[in-house]
N, C-alpha and C. Protein backbone atom coordinates (compact mmCIF):
# COMPACT_ATOMS: atom_id res chain seq x y z
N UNK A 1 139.49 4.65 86.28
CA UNK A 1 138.97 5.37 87.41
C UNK A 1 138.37 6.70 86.93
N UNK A 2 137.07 7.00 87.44
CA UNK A 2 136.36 8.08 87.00
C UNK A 2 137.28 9.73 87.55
N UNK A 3 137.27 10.23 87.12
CA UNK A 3 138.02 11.68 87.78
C UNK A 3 136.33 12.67 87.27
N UNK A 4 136.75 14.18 87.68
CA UNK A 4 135.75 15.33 87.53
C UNK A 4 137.17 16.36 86.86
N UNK A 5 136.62 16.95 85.77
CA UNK A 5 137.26 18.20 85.40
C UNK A 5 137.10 19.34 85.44
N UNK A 6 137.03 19.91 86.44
CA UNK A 6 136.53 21.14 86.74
C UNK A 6 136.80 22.44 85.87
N UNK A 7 135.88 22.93 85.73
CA UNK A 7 135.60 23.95 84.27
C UNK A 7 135.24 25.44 84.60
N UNK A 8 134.60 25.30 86.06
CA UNK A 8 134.23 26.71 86.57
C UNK A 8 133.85 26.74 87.89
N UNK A 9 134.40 27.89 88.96
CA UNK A 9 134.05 27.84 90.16
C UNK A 9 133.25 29.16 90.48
N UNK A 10 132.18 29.17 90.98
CA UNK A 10 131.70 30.07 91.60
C UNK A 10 131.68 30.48 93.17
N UNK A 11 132.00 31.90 93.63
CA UNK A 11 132.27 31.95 94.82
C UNK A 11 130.86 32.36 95.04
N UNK A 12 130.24 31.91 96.44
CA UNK A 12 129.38 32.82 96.98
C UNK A 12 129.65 33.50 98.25
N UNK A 13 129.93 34.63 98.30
CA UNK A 13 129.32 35.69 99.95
C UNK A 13 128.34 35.64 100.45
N UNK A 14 127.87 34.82 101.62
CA UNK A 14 126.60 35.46 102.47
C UNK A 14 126.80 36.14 102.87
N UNK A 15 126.09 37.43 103.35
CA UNK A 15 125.81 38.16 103.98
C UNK A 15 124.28 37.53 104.74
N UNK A 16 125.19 38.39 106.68
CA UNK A 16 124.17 38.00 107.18
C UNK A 16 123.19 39.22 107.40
N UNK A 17 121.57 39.43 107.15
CA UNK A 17 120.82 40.62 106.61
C UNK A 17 119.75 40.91 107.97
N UNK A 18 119.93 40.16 109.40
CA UNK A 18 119.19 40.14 110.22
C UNK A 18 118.36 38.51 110.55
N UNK A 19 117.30 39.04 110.94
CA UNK A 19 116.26 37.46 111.54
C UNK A 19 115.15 38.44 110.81
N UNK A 20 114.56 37.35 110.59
CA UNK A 20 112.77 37.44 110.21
C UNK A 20 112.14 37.69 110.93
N UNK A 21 110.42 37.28 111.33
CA UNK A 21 109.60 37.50 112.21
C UNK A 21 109.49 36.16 113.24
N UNK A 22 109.96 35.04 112.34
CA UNK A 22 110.64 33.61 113.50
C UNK A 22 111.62 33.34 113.99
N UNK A 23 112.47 34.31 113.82
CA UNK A 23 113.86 34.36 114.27
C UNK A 23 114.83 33.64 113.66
N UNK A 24 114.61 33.49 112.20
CA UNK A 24 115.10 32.41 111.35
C UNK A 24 116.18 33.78 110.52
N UNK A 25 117.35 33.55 110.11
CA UNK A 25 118.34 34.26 109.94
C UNK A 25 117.90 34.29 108.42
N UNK A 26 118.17 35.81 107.98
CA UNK A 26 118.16 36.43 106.57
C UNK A 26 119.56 36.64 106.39
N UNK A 27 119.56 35.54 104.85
CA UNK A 27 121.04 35.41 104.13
C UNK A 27 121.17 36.09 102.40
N UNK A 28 121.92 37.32 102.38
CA UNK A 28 121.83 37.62 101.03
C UNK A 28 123.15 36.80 100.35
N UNK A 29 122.77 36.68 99.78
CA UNK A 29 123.67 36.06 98.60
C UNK A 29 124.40 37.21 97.56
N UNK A 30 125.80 37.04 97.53
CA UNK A 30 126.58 38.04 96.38
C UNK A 30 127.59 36.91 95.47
N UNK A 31 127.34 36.70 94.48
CA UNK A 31 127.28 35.81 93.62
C UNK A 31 128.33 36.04 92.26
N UNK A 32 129.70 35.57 92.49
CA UNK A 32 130.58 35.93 91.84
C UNK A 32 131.43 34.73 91.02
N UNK A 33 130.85 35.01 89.60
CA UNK A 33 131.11 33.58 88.77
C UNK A 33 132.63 33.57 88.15
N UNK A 34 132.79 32.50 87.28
CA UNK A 34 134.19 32.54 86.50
C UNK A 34 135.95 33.15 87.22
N UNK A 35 135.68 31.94 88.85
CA UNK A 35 136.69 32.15 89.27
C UNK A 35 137.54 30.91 88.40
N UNK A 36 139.01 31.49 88.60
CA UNK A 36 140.08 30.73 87.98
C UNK A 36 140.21 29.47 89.16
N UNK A 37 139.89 28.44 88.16
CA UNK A 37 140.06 27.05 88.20
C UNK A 37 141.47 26.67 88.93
N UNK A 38 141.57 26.40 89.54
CA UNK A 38 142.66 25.51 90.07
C UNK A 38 143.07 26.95 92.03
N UNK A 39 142.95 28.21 91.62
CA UNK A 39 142.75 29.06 93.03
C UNK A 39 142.87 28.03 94.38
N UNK A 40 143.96 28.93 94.78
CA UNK A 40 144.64 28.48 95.95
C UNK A 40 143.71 28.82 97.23
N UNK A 41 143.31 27.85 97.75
CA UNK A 41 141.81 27.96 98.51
C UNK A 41 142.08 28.85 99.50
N UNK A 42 143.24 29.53 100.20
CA UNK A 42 143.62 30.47 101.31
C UNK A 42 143.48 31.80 100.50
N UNK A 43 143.79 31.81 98.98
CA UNK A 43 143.61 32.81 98.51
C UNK A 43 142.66 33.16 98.14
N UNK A 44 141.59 32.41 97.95
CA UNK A 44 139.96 32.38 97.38
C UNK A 44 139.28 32.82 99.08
N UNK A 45 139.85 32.21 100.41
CA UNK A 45 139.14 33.53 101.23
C UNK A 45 139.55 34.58 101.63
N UNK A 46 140.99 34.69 101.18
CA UNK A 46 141.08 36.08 101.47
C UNK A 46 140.32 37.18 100.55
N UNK A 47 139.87 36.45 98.95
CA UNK A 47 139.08 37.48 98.20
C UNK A 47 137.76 37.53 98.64
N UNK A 48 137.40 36.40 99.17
CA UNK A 48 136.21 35.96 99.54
C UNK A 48 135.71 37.42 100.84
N UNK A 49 136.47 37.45 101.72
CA UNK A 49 136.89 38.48 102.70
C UNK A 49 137.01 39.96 102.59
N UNK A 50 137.79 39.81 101.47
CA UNK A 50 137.81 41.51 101.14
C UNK A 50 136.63 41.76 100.24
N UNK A 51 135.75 41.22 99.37
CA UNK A 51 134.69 40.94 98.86
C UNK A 51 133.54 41.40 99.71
N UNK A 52 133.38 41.07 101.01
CA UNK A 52 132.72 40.70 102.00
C UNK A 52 132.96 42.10 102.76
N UNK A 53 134.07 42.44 103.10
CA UNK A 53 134.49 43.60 103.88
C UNK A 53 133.83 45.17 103.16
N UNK A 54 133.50 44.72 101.68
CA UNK A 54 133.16 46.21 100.76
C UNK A 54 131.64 46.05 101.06
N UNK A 55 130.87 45.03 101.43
CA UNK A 55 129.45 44.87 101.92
C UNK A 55 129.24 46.03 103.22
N UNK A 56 127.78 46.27 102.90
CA UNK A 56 127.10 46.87 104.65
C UNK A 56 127.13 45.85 105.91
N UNK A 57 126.55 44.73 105.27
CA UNK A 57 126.27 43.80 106.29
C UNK A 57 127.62 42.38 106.78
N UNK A 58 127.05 41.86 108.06
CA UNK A 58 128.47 41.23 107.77
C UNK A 58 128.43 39.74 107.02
N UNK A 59 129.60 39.16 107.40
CA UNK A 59 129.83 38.00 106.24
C UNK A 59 129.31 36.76 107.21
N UNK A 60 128.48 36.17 106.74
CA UNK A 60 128.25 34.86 107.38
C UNK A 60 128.49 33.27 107.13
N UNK A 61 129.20 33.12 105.89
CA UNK A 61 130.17 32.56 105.30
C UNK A 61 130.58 32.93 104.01
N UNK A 62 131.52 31.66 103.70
CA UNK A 62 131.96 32.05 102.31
C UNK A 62 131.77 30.53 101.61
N UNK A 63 131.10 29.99 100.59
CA UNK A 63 131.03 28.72 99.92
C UNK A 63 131.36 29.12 98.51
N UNK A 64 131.80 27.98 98.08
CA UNK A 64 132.32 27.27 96.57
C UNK A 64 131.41 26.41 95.82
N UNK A 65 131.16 26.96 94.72
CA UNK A 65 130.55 25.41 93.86
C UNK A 65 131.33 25.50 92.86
N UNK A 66 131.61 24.29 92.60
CA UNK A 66 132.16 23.43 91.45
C UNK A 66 131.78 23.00 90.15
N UNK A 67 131.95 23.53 89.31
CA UNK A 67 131.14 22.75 87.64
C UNK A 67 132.35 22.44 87.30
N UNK A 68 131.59 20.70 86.35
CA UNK A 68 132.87 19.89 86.03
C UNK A 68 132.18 18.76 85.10
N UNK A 69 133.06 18.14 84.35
CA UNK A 69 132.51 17.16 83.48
C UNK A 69 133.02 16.08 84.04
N UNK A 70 132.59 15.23 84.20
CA UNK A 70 132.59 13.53 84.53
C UNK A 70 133.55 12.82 83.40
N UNK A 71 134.83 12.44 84.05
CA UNK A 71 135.30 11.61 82.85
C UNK A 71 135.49 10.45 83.43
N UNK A 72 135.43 9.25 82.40
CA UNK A 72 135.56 7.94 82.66
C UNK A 72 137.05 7.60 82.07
N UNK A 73 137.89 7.27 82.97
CA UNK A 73 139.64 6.84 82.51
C UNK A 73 139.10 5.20 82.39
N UNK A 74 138.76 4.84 81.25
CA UNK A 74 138.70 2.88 81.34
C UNK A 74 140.18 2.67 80.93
């Protein structure tokens, strides 16, 4: 059975920065790499949060990406 080994998580902060001239929402991005692997996901938003709270603008979510190597268990 194939598994993923996850090697590095990156958090991102949106910030929400207003609407445009179409009323389409402006999202900044704060971009915080080489979180510890395995982070207890209640604790990743509470950093996510206080992260967010040291911003001007407010938080309009909080997302995760995942890097990982593909292993094959034959």
């Amino acid at each position: 059975m194939a598994q993923i080994a996850t090697q590095q998580l990156t958090l991102y902060v949106n910030l929400h920065a207003g609407k445009d001239a179409e009323g389409k929402d402006i999202i900044k991005k704060k971009v915080y790499k080489n979180v510890k692997v395995g982070v207890d996901l209640e604790k990743l938003i509470l950093i996510g949060n206080a992260l967010a709270s040291l911003q001007d603008l407010p938080v309009a979510e909080l997302e995760v990406l995942s890097n990982g190597v593909l292993l094959n268990n034959i």
